[in-house]
N, C-alpha and C. Protein backbone atom coordinates (compact mmCIF):
# COMPACT_ATOMS: atom_id res chain seq x y z
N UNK A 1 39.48 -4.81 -95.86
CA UNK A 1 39.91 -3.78 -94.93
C UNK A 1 38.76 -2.83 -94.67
N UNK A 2 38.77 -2.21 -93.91
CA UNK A 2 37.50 -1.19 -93.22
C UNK A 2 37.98 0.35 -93.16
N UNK A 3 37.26 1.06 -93.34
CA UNK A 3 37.93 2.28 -93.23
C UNK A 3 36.65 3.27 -92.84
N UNK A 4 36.57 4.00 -92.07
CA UNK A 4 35.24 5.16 -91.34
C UNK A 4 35.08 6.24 -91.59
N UNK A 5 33.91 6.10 -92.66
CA UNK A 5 34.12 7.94 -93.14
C UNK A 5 32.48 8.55 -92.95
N UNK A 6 32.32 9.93 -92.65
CA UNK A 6 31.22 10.29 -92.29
C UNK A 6 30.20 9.79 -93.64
N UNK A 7 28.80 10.11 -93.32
CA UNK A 7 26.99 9.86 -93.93
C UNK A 7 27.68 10.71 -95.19
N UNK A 8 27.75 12.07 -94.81
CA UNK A 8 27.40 12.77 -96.22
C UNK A 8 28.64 11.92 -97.28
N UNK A 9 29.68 11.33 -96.74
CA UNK A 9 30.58 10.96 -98.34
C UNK A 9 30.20 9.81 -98.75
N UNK A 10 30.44 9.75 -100.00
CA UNK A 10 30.04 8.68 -100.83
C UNK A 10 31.48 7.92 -101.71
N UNK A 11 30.95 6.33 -101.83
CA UNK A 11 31.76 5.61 -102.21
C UNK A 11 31.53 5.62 -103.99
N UNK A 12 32.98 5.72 -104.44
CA UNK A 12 33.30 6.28 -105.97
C UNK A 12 32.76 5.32 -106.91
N UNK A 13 31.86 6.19 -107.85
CA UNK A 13 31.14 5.03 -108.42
C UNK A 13 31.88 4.50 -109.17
N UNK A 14 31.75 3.05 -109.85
CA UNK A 14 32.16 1.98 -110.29
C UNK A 14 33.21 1.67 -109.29
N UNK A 15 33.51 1.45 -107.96
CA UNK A 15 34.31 1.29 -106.92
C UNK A 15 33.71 -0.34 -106.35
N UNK A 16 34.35 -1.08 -105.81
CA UNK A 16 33.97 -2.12 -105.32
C UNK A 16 33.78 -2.50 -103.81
N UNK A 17 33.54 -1.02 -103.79
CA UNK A 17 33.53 -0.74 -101.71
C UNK A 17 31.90 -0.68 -101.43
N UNK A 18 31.86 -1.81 -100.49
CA UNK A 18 30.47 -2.16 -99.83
C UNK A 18 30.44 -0.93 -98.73
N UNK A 19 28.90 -0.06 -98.82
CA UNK A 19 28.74 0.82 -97.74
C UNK A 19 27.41 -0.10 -97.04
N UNK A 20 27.84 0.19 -95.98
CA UNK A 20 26.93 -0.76 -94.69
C UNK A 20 26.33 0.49 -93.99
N UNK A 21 25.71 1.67 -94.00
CA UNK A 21 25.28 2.61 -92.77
C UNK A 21 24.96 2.24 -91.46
N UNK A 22 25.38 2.79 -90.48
CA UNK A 22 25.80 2.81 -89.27
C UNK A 22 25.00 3.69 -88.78
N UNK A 23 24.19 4.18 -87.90
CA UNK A 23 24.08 5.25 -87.30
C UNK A 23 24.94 6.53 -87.46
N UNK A 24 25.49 7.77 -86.87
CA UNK A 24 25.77 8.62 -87.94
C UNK A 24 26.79 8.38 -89.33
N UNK A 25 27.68 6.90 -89.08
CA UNK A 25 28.82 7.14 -89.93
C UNK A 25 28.69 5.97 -91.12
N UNK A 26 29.01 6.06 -91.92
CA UNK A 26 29.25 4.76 -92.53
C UNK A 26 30.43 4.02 -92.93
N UNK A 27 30.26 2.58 -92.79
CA UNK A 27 31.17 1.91 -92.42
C UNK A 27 31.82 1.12 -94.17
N UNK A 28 32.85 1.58 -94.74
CA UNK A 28 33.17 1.22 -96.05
C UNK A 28 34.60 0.09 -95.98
N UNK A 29 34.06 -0.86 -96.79
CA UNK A 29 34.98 -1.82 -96.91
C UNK A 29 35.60 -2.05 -98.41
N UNK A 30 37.04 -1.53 -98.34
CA UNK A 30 37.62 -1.32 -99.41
C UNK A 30 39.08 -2.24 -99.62
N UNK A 31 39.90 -2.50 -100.34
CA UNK A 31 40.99 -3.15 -100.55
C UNK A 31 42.52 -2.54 -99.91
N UNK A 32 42.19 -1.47 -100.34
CA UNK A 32 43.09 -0.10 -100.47
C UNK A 32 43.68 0.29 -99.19
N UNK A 33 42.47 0.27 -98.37
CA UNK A 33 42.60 0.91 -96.72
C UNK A 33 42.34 0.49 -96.00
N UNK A 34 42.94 0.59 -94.35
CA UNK A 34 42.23 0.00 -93.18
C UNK A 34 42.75 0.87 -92.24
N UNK A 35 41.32 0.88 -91.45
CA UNK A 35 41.13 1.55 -89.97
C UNK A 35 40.37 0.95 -89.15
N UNK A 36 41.39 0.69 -87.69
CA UNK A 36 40.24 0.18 -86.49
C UNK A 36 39.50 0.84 -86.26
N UNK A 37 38.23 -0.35 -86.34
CA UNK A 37 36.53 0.99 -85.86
C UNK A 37 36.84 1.03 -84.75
N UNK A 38 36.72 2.17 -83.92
CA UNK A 38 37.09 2.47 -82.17
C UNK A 38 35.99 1.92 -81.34
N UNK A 39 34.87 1.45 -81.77
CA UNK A 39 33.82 1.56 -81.16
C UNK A 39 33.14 0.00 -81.78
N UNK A 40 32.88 -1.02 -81.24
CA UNK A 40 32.56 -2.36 -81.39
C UNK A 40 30.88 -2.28 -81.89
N UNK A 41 30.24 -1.47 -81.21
CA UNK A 41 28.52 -1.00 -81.54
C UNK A 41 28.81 -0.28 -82.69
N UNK A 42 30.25 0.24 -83.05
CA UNK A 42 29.43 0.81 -84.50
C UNK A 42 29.34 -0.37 -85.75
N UNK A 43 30.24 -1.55 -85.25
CA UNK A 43 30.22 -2.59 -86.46
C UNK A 43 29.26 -3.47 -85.82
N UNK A 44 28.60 -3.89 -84.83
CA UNK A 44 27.51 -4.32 -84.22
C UNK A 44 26.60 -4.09 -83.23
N UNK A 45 25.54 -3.00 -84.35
CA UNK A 45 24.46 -2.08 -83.64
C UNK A 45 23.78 -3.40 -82.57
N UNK A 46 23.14 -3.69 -83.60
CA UNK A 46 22.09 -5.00 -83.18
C UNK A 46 22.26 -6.17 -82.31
N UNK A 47 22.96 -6.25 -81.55
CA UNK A 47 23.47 -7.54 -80.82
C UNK A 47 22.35 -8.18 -80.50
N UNK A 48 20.66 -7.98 -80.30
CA UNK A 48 20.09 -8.91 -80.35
C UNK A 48 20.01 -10.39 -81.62
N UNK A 49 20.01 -9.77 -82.52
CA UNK A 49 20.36 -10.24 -83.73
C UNK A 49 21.43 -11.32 -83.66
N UNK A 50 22.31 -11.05 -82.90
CA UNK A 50 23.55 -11.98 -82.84
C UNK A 50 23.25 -13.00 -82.25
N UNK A 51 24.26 -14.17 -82.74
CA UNK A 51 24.34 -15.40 -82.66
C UNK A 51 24.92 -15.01 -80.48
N UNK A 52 24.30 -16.22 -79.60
CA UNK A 52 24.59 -15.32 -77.84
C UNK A 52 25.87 -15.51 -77.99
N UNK A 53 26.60 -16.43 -78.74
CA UNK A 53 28.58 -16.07 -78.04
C UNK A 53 28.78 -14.55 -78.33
N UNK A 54 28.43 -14.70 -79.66
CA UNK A 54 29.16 -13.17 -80.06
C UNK A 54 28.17 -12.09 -79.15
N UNK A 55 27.07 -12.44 -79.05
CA UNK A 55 26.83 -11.35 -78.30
C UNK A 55 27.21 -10.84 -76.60
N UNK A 56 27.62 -12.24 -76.43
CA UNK A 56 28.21 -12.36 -75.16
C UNK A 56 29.39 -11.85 -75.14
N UNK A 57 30.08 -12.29 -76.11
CA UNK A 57 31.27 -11.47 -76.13
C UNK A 57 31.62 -10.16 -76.05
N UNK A 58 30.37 -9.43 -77.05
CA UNK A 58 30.46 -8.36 -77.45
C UNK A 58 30.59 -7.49 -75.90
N UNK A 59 29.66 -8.38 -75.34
CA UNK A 59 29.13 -7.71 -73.76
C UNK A 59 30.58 -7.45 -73.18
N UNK A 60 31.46 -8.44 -73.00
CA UNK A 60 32.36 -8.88 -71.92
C UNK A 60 33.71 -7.87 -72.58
N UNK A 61 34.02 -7.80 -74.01
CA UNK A 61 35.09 -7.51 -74.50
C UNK A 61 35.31 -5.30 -74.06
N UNK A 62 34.41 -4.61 -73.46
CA UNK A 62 34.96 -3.45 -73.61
C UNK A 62 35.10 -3.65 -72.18
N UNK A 63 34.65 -4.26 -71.09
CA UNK A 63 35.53 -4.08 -69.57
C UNK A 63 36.50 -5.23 -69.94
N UNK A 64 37.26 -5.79 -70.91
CA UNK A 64 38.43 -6.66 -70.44
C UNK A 64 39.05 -5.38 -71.17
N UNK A 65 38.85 -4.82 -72.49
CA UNK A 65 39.93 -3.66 -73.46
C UNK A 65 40.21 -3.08 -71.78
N UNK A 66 39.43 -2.26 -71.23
CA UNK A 66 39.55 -1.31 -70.17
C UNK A 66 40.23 -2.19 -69.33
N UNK A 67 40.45 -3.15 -68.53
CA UNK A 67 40.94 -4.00 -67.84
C UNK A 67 42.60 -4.04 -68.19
N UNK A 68 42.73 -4.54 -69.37
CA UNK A 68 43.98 -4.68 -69.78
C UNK A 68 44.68 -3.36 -70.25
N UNK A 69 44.11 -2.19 -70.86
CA UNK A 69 44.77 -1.02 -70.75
C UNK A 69 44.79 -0.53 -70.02
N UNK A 70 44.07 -0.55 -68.71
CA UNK A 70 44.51 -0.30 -67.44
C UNK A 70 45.77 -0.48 -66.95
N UNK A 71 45.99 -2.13 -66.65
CA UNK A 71 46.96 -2.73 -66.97
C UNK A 71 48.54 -2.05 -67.28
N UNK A 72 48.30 -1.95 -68.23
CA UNK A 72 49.47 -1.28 -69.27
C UNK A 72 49.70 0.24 -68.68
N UNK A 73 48.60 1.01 -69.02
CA UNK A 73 48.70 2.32 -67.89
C UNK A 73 49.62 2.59 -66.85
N UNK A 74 49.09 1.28 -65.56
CA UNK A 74 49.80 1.19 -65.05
C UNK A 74 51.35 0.63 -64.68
N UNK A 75 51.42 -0.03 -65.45
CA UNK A 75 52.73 -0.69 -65.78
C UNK A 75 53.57 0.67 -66.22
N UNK A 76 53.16 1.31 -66.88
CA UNK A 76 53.99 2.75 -67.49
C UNK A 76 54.47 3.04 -66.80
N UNK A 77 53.71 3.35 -65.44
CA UNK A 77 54.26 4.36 -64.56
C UNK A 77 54.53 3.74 -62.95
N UNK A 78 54.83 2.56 -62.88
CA UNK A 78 55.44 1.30 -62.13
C UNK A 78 54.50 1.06 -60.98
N UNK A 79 53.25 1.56 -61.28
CA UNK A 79 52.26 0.74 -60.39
C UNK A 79 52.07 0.14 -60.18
N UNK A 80 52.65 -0.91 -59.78
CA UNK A 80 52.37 -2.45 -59.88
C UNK A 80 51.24 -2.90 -58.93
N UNK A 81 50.56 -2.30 -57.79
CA UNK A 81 49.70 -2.95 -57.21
C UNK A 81 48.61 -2.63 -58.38
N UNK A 82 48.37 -1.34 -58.83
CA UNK A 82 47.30 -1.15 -59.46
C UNK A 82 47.55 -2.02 -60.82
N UNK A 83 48.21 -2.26 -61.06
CA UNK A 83 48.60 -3.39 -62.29
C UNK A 83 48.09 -4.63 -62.06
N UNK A 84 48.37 -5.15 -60.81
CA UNK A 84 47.99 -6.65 -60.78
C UNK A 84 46.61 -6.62 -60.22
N UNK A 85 45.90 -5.53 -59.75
CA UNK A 85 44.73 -5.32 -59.00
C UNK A 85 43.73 -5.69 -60.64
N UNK A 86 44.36 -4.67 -61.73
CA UNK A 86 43.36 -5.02 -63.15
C UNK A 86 43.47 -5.99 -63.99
N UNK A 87 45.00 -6.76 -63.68
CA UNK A 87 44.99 -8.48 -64.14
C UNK A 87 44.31 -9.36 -63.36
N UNK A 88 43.93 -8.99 -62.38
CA UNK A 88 43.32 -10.34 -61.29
C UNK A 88 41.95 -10.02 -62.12
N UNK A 89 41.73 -8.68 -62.00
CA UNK A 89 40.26 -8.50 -62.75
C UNK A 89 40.09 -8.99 -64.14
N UNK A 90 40.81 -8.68 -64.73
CA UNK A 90 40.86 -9.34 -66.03
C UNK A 90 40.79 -10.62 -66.24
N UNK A 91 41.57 -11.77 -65.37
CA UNK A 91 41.78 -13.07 -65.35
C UNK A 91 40.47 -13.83 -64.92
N UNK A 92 39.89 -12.85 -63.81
CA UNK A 92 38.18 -13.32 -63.93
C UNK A 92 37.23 -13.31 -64.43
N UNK A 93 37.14 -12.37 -65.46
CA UNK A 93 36.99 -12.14 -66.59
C UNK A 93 37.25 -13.42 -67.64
N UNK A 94 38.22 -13.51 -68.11
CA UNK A 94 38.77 -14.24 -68.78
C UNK A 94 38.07 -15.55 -69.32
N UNK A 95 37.68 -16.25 -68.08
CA UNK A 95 36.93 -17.59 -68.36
C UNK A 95 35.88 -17.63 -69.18
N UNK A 96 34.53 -16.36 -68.65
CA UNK A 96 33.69 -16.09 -68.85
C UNK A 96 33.85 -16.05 -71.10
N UNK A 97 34.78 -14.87 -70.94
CA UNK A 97 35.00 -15.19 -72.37
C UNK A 97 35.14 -16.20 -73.16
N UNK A 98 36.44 -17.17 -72.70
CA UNK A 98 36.41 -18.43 -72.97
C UNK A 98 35.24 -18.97 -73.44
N UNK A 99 34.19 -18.67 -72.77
CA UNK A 99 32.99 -20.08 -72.73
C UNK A 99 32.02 -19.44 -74.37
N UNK A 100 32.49 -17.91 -74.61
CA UNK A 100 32.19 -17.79 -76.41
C UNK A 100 33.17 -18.20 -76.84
N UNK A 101 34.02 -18.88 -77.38
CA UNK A 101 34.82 -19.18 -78.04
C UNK A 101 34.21 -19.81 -79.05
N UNK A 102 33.16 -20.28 -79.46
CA UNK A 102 32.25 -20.46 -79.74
C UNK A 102 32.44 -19.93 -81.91
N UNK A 103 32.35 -19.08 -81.43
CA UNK A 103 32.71 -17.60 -82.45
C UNK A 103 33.51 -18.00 -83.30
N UNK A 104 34.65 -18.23 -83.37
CA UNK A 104 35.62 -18.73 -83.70
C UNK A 104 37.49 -19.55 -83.00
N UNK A 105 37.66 -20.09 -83.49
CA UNK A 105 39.48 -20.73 -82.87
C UNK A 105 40.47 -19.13 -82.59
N UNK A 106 40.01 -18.52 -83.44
CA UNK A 106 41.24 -17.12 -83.14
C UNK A 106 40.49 -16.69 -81.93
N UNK A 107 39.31 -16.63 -81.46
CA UNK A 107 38.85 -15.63 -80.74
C UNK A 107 39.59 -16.53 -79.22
N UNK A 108 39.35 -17.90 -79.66
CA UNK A 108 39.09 -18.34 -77.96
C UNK A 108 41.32 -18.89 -78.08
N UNK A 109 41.60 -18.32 -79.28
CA UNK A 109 43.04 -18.54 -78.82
C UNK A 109 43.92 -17.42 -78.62
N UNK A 110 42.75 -16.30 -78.69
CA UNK A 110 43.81 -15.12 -77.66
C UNK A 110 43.29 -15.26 -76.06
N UNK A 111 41.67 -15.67 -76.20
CA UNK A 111 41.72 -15.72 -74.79
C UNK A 111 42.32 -16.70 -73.99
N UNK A 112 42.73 -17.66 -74.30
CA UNK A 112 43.53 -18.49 -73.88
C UNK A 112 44.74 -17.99 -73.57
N UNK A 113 45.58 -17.95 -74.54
CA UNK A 113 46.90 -17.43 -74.36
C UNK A 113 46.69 -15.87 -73.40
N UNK A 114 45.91 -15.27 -73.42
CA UNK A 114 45.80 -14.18 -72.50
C UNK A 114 45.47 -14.53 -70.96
N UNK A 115 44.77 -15.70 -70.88
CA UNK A 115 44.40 -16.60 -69.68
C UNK A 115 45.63 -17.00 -69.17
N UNK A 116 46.42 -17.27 -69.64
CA UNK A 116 47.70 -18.16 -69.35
C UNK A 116 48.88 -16.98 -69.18
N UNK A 117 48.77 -16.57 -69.98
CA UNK A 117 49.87 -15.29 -70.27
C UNK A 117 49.96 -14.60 -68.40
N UNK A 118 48.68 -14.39 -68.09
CA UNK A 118 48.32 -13.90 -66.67
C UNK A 118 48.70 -14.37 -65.85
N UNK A 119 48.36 -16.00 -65.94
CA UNK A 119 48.23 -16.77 -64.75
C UNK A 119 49.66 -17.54 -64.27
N UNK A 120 50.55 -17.18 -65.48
CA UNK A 120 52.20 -17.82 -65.52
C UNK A 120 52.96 -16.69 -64.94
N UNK A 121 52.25 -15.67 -65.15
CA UNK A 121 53.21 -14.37 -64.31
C UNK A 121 52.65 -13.52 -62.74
N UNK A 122 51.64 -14.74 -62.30
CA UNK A 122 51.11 -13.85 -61.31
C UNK A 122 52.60 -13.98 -59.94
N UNK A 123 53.37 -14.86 -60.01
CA UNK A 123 55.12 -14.80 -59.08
C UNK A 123 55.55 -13.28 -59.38
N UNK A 124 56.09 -12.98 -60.33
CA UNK A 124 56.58 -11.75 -60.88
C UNK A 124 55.65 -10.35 -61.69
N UNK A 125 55.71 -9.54 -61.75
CA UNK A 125 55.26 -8.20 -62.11
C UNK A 125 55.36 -8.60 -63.35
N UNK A 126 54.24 -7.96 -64.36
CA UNK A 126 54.59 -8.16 -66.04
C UNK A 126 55.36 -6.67 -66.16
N UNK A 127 56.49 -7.03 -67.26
CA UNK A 127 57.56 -5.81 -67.90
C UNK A 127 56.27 -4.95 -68.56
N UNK A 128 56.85 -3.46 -68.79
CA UNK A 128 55.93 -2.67 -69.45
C UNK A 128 55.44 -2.93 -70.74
N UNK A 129 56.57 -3.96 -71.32
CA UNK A 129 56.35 -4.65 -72.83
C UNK A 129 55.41 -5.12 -72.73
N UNK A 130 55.61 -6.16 -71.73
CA UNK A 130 54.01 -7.46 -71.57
C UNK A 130 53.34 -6.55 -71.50
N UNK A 131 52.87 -5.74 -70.63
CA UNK A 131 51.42 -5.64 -70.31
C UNK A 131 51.00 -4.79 -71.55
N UNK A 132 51.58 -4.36 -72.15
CA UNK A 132 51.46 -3.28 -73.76
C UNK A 132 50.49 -4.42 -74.34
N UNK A 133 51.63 -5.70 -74.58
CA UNK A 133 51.35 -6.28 -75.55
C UNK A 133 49.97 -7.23 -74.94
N UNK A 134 49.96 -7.21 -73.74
CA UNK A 134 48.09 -7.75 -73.72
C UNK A 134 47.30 -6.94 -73.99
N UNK A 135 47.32 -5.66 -73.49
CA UNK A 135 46.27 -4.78 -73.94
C UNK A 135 46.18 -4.64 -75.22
N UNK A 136 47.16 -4.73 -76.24
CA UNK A 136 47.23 -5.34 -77.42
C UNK A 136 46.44 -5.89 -77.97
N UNK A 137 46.46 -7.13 -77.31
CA UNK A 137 45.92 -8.36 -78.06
C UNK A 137 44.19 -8.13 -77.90
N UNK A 138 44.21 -7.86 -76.03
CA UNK A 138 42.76 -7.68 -75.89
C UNK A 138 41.92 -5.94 -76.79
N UNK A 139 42.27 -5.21 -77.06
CA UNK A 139 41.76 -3.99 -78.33
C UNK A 139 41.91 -4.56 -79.53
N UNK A 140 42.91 -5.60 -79.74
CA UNK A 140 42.76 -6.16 -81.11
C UNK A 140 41.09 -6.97 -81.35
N UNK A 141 41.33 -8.05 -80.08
CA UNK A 141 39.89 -9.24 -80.10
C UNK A 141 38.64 -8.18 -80.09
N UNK A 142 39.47 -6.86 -79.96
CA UNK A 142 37.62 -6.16 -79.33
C UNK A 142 37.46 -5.50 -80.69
N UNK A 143 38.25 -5.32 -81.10
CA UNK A 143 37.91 -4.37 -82.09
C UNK A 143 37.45 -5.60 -83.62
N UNK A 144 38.19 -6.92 -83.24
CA UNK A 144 37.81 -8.16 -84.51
C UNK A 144 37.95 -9.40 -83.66
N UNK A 145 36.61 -9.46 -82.95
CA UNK A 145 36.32 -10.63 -82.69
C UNK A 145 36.07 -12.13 -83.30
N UNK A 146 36.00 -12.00 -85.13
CA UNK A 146 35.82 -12.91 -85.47
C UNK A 146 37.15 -13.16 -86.19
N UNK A 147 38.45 -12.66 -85.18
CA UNK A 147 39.68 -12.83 -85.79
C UNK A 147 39.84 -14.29 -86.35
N UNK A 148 40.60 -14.28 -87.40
CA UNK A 148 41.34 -15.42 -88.09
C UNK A 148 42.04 -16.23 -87.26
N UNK A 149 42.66 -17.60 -87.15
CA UNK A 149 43.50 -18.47 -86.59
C UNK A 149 44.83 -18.04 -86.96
N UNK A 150 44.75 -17.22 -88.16
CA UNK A 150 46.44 -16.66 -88.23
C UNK A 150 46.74 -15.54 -87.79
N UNK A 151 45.61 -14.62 -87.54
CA UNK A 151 45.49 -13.57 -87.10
C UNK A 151 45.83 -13.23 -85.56
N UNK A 152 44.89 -14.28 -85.22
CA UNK A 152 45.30 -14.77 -83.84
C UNK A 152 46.82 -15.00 -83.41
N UNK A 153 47.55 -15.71 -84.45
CA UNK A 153 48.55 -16.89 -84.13
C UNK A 153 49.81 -15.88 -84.16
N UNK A 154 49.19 -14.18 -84.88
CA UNK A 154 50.81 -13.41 -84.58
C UNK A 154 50.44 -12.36 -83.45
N UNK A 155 49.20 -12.78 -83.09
CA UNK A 155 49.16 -12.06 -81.55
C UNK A 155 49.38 -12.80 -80.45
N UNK A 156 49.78 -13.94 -81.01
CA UNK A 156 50.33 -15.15 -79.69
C UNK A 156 51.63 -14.89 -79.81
N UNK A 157 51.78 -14.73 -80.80
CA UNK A 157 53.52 -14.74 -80.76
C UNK A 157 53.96 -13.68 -80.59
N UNK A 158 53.11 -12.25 -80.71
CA UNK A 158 53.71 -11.49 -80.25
C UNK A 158 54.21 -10.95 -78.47
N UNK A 159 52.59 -11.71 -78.04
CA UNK A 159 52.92 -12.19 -77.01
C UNK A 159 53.82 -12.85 -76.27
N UNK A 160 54.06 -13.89 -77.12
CA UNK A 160 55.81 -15.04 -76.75
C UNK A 160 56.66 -14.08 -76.81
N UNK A 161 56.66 -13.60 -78.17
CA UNK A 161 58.17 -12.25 -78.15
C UNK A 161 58.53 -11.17 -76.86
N UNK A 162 57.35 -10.60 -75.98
CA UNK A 162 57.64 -10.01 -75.32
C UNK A 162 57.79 -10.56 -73.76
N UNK A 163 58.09 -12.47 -73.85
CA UNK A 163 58.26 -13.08 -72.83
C UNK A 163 57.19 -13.47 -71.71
N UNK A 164 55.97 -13.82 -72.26
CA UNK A 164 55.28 -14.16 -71.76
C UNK A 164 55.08 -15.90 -72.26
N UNK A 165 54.39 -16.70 -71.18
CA UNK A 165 54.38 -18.13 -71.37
C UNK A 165 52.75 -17.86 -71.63
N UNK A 166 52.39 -18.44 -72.62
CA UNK A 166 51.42 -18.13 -73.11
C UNK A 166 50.72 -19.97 -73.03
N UNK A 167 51.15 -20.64 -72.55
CA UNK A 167 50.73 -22.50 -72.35
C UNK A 167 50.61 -22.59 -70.78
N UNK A 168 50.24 -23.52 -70.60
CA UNK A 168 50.19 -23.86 -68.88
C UNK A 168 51.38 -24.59 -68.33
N UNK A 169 51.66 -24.54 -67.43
CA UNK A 169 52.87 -24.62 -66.84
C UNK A 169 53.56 -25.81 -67.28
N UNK A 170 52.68 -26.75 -66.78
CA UNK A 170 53.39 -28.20 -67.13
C UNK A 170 53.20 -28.82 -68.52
N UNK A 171 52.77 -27.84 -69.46
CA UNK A 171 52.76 -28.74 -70.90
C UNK A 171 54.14 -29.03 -71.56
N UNK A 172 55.02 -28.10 -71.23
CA UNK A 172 56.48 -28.52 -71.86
C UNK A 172 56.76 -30.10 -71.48
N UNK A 173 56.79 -29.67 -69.98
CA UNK A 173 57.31 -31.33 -69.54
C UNK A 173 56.30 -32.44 -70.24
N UNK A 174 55.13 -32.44 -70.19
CA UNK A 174 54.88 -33.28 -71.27
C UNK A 174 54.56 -33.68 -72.52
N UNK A 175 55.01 -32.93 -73.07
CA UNK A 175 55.39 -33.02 -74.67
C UNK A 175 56.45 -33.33 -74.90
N UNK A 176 57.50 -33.09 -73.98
CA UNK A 176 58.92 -33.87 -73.80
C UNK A 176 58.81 -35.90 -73.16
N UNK A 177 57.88 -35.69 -73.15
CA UNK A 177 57.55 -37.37 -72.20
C UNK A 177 56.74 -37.64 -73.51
N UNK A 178 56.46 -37.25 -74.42
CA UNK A 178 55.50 -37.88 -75.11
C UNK A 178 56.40 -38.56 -76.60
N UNK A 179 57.40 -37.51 -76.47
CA UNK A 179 58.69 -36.98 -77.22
C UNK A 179 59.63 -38.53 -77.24
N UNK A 180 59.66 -38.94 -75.86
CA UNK A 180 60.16 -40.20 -75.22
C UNK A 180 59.95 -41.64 -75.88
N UNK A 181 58.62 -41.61 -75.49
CA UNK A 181 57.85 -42.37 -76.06
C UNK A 181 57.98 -43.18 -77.16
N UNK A 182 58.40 -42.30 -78.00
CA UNK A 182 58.95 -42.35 -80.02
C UNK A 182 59.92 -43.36 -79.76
């Protein structure tokens, strides 16, 4: 777990919390506690350093956060043109990410399901739930891009829960034909 506490404090000796310094803050990883770092450059100053997905990512992930809490923003307050004006943006977006997936299976299976999640509801307006729960998912990937596959797998579903089709249109029908088959 991660937790953000200013330069001058110090981690308790005989404690098993790794301090990493950050530019002003330092970044302590403890058992005990967790806090989202707000800020993606404070857990990766150096992006030259980085492997290019992740750094690509790193690039792409604070205009999709802004994209998709836009999104949501607007959904609050029943904007819907300005709603679908920052999912179209987002959805073009989207690919680009895809192509780091690179990184890890959790990373490129929210963008997926966030790819899809979009592109299954562009007929109808997303409920204020949905669009919560993408901006969700996308501040989650930004804030832990090298999310887990399980980590991932309850931000898909949380996604499903709030009624979004998170697969492409025609995969039901064939998984039911394949189903046949047997």
């Amino acid at each position: 777990m991660v937790r953000v506490r200013d330069e001058a404090s110090t981690a308790a000796p005989g404690s098993l919390a790794k301090v990493i310094p950050l530019r002003a803050r330092t970044l302590t990883a403890t058992d005990a506690e967790s806090h989202v770092v707000s800020h993606v450059d404070d857990v990766y100053p150096e992006k030259d350093a980085l492997s290019p997905p992740l750094a690509g990512a790193l690039r792409l992930l604070p205009e999709a956060t802004d994209l998709a809490a836009g999104a949501a923003r607007f959904a609050a307050v029943d904007n819907y043109i300005a709603m679908d004006d920052s999912l179209i943006r987002l959805k073009a977006l989207l690919p680009e990410l895809f192509a780091c997936r690179a990184i890890g299976d959790g990373f490129g299976m929210i963008v997926n399901a966030v790819y899809w999640a979009v592109s299954n509801s562009e007929s109808e307006p997303l409920t204020k739930d949905q669009a919560r729960e993408l901006s969700v998912a996308i501040k989650e990937l930004s804030a832990r891009p090298l999310l887990s596959s399980d980590g991932a797998s309850r931000l898909v579903d949380r996604l499903e829960d709030a009624g979004l089709k998170v697969e492409p249109a025609g995969l039901g029908s064939l998984a039911h034909l394949e189903d046949a088959d047997e």
